[in-house]
N, C-alpha and C. Protein backbone atom coordinates (compact mmCIF):
# COMPACT_ATOMS: atom_id res chain seq x y z
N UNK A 1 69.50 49.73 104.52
CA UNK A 1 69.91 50.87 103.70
C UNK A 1 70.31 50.38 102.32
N UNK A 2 70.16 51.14 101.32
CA UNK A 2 70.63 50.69 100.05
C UNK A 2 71.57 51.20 99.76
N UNK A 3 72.40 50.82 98.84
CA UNK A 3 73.59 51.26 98.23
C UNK A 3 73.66 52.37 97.55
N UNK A 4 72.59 53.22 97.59
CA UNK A 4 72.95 54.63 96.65
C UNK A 4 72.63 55.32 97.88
N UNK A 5 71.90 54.81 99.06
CA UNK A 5 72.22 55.62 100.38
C UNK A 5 73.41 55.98 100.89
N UNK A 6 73.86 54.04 101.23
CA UNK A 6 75.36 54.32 101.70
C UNK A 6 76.45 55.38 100.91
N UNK A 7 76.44 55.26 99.45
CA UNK A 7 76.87 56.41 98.82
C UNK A 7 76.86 57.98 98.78
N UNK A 8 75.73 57.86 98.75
CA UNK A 8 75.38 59.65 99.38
C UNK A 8 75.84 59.18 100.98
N UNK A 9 75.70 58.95 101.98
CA UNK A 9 75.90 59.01 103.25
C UNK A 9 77.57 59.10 103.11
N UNK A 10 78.30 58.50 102.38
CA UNK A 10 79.85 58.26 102.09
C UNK A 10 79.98 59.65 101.41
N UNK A 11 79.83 60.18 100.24
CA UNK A 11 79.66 61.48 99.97
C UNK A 11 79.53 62.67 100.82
N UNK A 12 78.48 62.84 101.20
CA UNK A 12 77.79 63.67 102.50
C UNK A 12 79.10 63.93 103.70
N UNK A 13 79.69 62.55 104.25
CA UNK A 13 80.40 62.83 105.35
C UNK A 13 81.94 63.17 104.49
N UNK A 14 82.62 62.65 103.58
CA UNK A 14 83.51 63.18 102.72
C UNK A 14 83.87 64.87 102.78
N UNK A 15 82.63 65.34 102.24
CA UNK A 15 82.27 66.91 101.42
C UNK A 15 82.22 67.73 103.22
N UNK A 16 81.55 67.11 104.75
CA UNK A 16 81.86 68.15 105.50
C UNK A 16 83.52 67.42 106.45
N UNK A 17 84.27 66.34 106.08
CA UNK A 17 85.44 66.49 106.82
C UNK A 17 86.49 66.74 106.01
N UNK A 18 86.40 67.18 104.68
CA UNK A 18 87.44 67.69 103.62
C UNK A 18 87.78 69.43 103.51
N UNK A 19 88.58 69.41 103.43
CA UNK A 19 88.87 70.86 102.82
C UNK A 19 87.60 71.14 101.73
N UNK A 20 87.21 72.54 101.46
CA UNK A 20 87.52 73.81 102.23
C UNK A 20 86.68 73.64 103.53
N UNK A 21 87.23 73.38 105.13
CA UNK A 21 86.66 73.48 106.43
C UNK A 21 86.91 74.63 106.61
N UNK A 22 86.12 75.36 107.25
CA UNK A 22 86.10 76.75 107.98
C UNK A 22 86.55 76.78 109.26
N UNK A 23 88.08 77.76 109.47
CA UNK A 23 89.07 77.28 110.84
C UNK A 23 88.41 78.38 111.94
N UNK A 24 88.85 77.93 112.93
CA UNK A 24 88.24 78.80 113.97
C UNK A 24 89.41 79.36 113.97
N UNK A 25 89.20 81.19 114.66
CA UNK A 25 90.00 82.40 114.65
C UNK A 25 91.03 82.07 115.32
N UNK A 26 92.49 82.60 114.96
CA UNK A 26 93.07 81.86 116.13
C UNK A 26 93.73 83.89 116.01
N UNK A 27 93.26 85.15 117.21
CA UNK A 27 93.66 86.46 116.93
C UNK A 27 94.94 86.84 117.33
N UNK A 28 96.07 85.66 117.53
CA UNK A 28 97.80 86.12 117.47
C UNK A 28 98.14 86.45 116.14
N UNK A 29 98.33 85.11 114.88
CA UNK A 29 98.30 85.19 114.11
C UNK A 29 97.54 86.21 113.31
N UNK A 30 98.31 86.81 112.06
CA UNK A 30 97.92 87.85 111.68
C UNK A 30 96.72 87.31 110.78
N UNK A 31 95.53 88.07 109.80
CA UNK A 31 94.38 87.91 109.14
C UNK A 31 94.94 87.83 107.77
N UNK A 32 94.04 87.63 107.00
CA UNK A 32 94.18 87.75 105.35
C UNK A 32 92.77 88.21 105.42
N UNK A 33 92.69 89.57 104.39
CA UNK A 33 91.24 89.79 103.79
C UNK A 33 91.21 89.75 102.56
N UNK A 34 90.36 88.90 101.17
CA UNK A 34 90.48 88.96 100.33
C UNK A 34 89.73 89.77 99.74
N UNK A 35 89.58 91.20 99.15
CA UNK A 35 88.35 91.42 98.46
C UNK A 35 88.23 91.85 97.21
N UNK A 36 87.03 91.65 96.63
CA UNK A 36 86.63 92.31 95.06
C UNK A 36 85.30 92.31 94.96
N UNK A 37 85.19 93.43 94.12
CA UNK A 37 84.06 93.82 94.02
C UNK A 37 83.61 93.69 92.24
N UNK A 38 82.61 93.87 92.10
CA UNK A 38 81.60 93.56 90.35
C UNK A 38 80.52 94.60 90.36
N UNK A 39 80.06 94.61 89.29
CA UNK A 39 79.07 95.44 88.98
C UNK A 39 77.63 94.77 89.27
N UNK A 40 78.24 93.03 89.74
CA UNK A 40 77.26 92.62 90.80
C UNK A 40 76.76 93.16 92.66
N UNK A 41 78.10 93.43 92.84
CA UNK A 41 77.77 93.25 94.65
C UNK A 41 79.90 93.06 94.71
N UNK A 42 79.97 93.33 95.97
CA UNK A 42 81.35 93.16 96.55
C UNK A 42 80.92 92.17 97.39
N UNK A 43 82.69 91.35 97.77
CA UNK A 43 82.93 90.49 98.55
C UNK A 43 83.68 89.93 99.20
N UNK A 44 84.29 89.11 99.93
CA UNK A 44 84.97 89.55 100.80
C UNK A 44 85.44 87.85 101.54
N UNK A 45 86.16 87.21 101.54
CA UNK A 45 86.83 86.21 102.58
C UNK A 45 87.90 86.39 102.78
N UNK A 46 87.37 86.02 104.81
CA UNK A 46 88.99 86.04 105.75
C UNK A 46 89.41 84.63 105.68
N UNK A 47 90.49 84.98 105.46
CA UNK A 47 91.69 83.77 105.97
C UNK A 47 92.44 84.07 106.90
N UNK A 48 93.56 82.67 107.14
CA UNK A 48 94.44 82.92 108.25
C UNK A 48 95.34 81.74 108.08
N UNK A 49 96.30 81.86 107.90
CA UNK A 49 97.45 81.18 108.22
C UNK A 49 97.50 80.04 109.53
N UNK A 50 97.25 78.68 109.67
CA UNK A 50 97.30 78.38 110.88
C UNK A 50 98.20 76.82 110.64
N UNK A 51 98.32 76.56 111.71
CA UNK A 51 99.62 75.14 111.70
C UNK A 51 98.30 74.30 111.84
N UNK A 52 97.91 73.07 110.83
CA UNK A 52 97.36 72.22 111.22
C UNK A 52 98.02 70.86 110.51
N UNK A 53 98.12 69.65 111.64
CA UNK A 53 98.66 68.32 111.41
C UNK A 53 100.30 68.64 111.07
N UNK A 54 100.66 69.29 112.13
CA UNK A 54 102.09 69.99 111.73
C UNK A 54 102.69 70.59 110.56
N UNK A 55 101.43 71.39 109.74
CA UNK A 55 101.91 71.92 108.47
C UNK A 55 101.41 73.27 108.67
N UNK A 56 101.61 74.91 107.50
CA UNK A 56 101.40 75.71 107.96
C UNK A 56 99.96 75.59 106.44
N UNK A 57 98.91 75.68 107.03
CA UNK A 57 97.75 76.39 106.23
C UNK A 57 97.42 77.39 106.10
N UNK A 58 97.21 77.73 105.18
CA UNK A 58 95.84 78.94 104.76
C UNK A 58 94.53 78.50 104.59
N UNK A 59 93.76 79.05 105.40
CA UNK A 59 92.74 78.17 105.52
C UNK A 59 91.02 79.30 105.39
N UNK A 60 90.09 79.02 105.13
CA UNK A 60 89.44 80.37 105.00
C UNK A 60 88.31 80.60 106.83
N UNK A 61 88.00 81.54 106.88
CA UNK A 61 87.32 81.63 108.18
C UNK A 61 86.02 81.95 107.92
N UNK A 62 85.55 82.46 107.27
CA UNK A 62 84.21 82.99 107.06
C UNK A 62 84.51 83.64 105.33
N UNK A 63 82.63 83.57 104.82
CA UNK A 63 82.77 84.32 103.17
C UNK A 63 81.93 85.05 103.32
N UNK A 64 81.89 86.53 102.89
CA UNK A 64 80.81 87.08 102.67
C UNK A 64 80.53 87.68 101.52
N UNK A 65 79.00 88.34 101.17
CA UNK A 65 78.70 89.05 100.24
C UNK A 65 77.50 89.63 99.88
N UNK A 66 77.13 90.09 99.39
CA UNK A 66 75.98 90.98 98.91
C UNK A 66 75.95 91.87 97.57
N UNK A 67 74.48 92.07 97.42
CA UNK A 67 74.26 92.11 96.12
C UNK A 67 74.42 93.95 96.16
N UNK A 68 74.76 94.64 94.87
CA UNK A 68 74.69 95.90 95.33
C UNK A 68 73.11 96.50 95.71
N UNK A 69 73.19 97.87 96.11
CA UNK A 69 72.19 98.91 96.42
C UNK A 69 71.96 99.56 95.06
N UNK A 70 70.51 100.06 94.73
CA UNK A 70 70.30 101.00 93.52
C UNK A 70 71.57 102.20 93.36
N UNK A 71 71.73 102.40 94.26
CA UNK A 71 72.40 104.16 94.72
C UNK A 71 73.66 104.09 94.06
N UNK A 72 74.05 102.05 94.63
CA UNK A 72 75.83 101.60 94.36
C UNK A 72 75.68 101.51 93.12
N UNK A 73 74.67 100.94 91.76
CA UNK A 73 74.84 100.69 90.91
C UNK A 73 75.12 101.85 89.96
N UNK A 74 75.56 103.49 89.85
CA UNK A 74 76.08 104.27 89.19
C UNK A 74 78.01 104.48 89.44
N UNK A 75 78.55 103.38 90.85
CA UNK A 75 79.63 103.63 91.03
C UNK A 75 80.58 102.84 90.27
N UNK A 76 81.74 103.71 90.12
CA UNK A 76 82.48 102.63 88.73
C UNK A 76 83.98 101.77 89.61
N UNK A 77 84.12 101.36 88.83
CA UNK A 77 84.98 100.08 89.61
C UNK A 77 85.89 100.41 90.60
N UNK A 78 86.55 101.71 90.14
CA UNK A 78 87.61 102.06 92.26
C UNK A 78 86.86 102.32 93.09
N UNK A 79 85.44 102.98 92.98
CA UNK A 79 84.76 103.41 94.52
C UNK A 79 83.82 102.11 94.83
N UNK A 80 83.14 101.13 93.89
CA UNK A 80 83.15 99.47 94.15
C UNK A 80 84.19 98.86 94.90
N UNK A 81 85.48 99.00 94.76
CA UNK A 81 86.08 98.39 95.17
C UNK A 81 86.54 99.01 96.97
N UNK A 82 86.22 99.93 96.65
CA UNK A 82 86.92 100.98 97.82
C UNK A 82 85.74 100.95 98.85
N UNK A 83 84.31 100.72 97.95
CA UNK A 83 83.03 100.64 99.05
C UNK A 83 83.06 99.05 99.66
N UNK A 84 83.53 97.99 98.96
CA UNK A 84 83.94 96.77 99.35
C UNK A 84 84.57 96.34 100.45
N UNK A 85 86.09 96.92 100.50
CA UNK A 85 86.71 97.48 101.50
C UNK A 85 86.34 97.44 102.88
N UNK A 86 85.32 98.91 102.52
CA UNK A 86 84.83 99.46 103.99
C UNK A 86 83.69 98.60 104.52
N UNK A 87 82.97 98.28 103.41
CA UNK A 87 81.67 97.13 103.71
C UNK A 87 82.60 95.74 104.54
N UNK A 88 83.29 95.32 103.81
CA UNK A 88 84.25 94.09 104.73
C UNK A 88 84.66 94.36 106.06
N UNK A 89 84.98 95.55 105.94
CA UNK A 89 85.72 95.76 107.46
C UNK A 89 84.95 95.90 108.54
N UNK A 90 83.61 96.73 108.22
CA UNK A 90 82.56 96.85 108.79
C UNK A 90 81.55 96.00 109.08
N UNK A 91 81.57 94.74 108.20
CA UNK A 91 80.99 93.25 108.74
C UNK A 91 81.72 92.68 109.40
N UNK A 92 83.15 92.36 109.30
CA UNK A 92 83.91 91.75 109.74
C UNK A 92 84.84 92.41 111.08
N UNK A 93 84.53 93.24 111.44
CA UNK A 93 84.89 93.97 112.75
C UNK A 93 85.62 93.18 113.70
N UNK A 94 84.33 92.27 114.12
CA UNK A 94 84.17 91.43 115.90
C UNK A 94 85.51 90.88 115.32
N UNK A 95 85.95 90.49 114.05
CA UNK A 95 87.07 89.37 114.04
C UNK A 95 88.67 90.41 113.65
N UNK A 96 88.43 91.52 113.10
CA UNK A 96 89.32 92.55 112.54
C UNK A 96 90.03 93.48 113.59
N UNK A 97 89.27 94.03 114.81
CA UNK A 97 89.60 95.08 115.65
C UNK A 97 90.68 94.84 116.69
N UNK A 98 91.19 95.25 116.83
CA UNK A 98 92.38 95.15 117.48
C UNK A 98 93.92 94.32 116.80
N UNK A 99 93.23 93.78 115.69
CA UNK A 99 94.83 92.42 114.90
C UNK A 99 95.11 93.23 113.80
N UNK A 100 95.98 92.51 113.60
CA UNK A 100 97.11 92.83 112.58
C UNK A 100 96.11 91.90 111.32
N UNK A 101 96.55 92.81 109.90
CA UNK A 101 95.77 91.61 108.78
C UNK A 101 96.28 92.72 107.57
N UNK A 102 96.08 91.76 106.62
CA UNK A 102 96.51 92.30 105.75
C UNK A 102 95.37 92.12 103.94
N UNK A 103 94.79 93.03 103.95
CA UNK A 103 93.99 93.20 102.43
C UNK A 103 94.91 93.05 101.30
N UNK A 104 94.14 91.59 100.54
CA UNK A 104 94.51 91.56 99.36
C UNK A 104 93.36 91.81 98.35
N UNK A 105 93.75 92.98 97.07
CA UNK A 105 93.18 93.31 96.32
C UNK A 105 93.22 93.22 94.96
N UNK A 106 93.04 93.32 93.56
CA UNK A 106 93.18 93.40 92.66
C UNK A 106 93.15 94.98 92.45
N UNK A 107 92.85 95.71 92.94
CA UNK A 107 92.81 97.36 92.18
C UNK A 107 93.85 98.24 93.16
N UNK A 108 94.57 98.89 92.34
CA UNK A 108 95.60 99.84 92.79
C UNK A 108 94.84 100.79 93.48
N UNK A 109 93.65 101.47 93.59
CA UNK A 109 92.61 102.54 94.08
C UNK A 109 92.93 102.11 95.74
N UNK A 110 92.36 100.70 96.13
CA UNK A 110 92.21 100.57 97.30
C UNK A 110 93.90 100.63 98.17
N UNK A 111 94.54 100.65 97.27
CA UNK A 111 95.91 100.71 98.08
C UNK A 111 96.23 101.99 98.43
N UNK A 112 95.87 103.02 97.63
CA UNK A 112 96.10 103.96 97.20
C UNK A 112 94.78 105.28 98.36
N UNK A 113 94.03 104.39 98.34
CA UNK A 113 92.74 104.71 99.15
C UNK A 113 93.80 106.04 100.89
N UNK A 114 93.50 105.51 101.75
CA UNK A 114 94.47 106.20 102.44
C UNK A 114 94.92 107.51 102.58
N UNK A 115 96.18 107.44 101.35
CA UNK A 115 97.22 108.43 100.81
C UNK A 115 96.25 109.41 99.90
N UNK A 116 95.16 108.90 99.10
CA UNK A 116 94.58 110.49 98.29
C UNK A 116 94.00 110.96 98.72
N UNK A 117 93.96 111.90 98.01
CA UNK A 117 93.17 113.44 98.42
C UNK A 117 91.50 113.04 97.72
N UNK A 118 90.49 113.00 98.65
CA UNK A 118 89.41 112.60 98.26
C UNK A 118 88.54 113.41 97.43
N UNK A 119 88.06 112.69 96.17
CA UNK A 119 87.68 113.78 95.17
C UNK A 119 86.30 113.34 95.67
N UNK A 120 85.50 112.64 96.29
CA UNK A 120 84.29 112.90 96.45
C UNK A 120 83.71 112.58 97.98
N UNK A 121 82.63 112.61 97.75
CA UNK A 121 82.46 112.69 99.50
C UNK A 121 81.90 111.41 100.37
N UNK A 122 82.07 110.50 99.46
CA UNK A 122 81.98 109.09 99.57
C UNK A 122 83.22 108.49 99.87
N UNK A 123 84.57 109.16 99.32
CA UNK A 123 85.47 108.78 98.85
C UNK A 123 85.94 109.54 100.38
N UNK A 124 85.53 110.28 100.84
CA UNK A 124 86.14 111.05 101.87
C UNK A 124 85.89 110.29 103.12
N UNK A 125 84.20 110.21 103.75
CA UNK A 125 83.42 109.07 104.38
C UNK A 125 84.60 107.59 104.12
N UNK A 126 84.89 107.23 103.66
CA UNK A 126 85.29 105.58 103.53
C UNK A 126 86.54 105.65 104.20
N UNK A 127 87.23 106.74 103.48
CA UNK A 127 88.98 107.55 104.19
C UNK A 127 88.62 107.39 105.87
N UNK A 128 87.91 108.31 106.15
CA UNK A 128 87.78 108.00 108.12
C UNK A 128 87.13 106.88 108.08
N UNK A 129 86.36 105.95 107.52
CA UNK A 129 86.24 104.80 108.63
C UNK A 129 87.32 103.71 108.51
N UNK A 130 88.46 104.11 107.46
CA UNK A 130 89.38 103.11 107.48
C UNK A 130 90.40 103.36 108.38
N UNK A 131 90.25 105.05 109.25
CA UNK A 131 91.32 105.19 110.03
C UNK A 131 91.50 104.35 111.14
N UNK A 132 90.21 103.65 111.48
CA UNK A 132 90.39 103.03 112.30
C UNK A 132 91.43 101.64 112.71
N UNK A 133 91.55 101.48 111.26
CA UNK A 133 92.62 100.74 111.30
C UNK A 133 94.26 100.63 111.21
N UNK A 134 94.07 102.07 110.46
CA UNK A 134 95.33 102.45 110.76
C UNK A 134 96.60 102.19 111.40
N UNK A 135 97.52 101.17 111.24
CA UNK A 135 98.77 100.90 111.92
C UNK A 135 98.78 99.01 112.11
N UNK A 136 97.36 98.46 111.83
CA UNK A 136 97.17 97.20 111.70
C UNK A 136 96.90 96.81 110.35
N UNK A 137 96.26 97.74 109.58
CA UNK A 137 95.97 96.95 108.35
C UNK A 137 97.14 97.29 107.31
N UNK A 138 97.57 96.72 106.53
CA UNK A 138 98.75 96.31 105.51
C UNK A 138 97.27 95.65 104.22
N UNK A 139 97.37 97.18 103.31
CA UNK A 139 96.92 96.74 101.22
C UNK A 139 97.99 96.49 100.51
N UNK A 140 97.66 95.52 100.26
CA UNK A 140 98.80 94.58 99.10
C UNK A 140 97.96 94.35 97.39
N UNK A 141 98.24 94.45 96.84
CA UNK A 141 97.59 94.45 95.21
C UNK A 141 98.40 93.45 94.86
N UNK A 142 97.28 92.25 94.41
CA UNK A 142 97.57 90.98 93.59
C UNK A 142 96.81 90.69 92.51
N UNK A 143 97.04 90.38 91.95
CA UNK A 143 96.50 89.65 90.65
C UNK A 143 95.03 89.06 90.49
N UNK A 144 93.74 89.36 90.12
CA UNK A 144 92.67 88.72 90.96
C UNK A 144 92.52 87.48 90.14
N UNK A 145 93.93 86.62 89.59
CA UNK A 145 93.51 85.07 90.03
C UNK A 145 94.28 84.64 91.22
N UNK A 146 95.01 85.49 91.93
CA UNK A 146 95.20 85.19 93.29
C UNK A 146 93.89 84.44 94.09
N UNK A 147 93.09 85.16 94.29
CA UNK A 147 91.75 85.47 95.00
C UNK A 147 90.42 84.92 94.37
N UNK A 148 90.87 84.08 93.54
CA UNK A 148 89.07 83.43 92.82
C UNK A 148 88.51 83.72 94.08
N UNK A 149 88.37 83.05 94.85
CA UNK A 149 87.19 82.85 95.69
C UNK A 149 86.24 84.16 95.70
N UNK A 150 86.49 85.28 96.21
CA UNK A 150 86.08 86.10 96.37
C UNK A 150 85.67 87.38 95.14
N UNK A 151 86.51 86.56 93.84
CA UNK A 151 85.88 86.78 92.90
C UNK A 151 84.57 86.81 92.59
N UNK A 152 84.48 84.99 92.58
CA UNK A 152 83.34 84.26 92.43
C UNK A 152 82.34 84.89 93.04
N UNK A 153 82.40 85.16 94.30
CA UNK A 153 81.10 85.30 95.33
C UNK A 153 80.33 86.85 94.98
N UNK A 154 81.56 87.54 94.41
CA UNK A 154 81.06 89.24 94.09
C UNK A 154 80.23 89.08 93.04
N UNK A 155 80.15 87.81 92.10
CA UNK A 155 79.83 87.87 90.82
C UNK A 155 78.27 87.04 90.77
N UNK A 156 77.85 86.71 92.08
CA UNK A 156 76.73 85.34 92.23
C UNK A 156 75.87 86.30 92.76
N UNK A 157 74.53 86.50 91.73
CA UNK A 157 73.79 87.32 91.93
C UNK A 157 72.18 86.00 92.66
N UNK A 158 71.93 87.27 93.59
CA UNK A 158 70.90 86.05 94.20
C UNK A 158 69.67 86.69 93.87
N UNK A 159 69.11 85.50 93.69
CA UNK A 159 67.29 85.31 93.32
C UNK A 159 66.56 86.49 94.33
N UNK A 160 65.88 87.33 93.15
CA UNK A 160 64.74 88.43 94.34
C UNK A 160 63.07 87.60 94.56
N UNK A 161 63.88 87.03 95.88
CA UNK A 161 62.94 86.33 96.46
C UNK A 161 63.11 86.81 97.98
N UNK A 162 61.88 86.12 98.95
CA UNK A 162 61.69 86.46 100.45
C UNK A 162 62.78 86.56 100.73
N UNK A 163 63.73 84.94 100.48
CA UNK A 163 65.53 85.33 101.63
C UNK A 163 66.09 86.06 101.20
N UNK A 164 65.98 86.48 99.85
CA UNK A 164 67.17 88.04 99.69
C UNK A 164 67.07 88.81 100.68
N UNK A 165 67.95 89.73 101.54
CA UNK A 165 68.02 91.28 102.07
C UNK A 165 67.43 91.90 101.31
N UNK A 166 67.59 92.36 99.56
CA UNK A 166 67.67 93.36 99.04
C UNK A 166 66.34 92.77 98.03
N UNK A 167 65.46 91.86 98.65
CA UNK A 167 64.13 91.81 98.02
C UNK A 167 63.34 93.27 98.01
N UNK A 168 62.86 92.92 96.13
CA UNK A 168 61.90 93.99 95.56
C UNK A 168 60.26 93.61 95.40
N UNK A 169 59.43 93.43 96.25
CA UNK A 169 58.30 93.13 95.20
C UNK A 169 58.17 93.24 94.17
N UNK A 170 57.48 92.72 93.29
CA UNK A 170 57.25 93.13 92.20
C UNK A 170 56.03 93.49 91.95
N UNK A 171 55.02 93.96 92.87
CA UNK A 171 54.17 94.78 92.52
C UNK A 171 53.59 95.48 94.00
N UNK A 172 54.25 96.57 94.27
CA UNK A 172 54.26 97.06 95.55
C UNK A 172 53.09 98.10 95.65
N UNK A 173 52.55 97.98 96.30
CA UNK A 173 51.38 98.56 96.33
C UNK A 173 51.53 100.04 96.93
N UNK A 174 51.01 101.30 96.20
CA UNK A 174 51.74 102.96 96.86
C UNK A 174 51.19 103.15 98.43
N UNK A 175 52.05 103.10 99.13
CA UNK A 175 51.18 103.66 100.56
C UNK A 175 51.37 105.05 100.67
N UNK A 176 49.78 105.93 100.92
CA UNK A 176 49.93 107.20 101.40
C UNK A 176 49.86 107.61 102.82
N UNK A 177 50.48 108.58 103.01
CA UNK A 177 50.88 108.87 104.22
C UNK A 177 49.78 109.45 104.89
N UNK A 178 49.40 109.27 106.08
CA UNK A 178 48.86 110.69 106.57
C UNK A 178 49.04 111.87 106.89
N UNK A 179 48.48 112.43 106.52
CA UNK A 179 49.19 113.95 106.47
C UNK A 179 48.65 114.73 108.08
N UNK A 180 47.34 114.50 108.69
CA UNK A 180 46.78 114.87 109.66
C UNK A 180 45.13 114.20 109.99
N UNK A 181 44.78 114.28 111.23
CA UNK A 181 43.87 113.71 111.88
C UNK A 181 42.61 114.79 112.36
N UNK A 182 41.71 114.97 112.05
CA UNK A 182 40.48 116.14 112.17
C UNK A 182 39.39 115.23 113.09
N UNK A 183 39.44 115.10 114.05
CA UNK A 183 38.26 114.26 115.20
C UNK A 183 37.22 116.03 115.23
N UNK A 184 36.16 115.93 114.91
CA UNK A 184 34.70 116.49 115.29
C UNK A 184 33.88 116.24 116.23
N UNK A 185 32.62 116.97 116.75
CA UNK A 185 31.53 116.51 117.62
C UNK A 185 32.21 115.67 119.02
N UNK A 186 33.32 115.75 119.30
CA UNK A 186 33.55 114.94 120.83
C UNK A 186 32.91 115.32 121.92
N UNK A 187 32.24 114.59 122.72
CA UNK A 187 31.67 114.79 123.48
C UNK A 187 32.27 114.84 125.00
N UNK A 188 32.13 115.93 125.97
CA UNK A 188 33.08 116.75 126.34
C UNK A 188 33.14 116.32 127.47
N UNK A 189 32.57 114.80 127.80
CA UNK A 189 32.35 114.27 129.13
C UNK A 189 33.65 113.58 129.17
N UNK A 190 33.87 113.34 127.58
CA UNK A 190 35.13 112.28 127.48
C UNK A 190 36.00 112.64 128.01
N UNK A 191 36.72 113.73 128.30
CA UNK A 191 37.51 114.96 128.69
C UNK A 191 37.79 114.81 130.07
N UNK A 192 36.89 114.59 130.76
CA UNK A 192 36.42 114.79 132.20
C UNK A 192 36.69 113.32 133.48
């Protein structure tokens, strides 16, 4: 082996036994959800509080994110943030349902989310699917340099290529539909 191997190989094992490691769930302890959203895409990492090497960490569990939808790109920054929200909770379920956790946000809207009177019907839709949490989840509004992380990730727009989800061709060819099927001359043995 050469010495710029052993280096990268010294590197390489460094970068996966160092912090940031991704902790496994531990569902006594309560959750952290961080989220924010951009006029890129919303996003979203859980944390969790856990004792490791006899100290107490915060440690992250999973990151997610995505780029917005055509439909999302007319919404302005509280119903982004408020569609963020519900998008998080709704990916993050299997690890959310039944525990205690607590959303940290940068926008007063999502705290606020809940308690108003919904002026639209998006805004109404997001209200019931957050009831579900109702009595476990705790919105807290912080500062969003609390939360880089999940800054960052709302703001990292990905290449429209094959691995995107939200790949566009760029030259899509029109498919027409059929509208109906007219079969003539059948011959009536076929029938039989």
């Amino acid at each position: 082996m050469t010495v710029d191997r052993v280096k990268d190989f010294e590197y390489l094992r460094q970068a996966l036994t160092t912090a940031p490691l991704l902790l496994i769930p531990d569902f006594n302890p309560p959750f952290k959800l961080y989220i924010d959203a951009s006029g890129d895409g919303p996003a979203a990492a859980l944390h969790q509080v856990q004792i490791i090497n006899e100290k107490l960490v915060e440690g992250p569990i999973c990151f997610i994110s995505r780029q917005i939808k055509p439909a999302e790109a007319r919404y302005g920054e509280s119903q982004m943030e408020c569609l963020c929200l519900v998008w998080a909770l709704k990916k993050l379920n299997y690890f959310l349902e039944g525990c205690v956790f607590e959303v940290i946000t940068d926008c007063t809207s999502v705290k606020s989310l809940l308690n108003m009177k919904p002026p639209n019907k998006n805004i109404l839709r997001w209200k019931i699917a957050i009831q579900e949490y109702r009595g476990n989840l705790i919105i807290v509004q912080e500062d969003g340099n609390i939360h880089k992380h999940s800054d960052r990730l709302s703001r990292w727009k990905l290449p429209n290529n094959i691995d995107n989800p939200n790949y566009v061709p760029a030259e899509a060819s029109p498919q027409i539909p059929i509208e109906g099927i007219s079969v003539t001359d059948l011959n009536t043995t076929f029938f039989e």
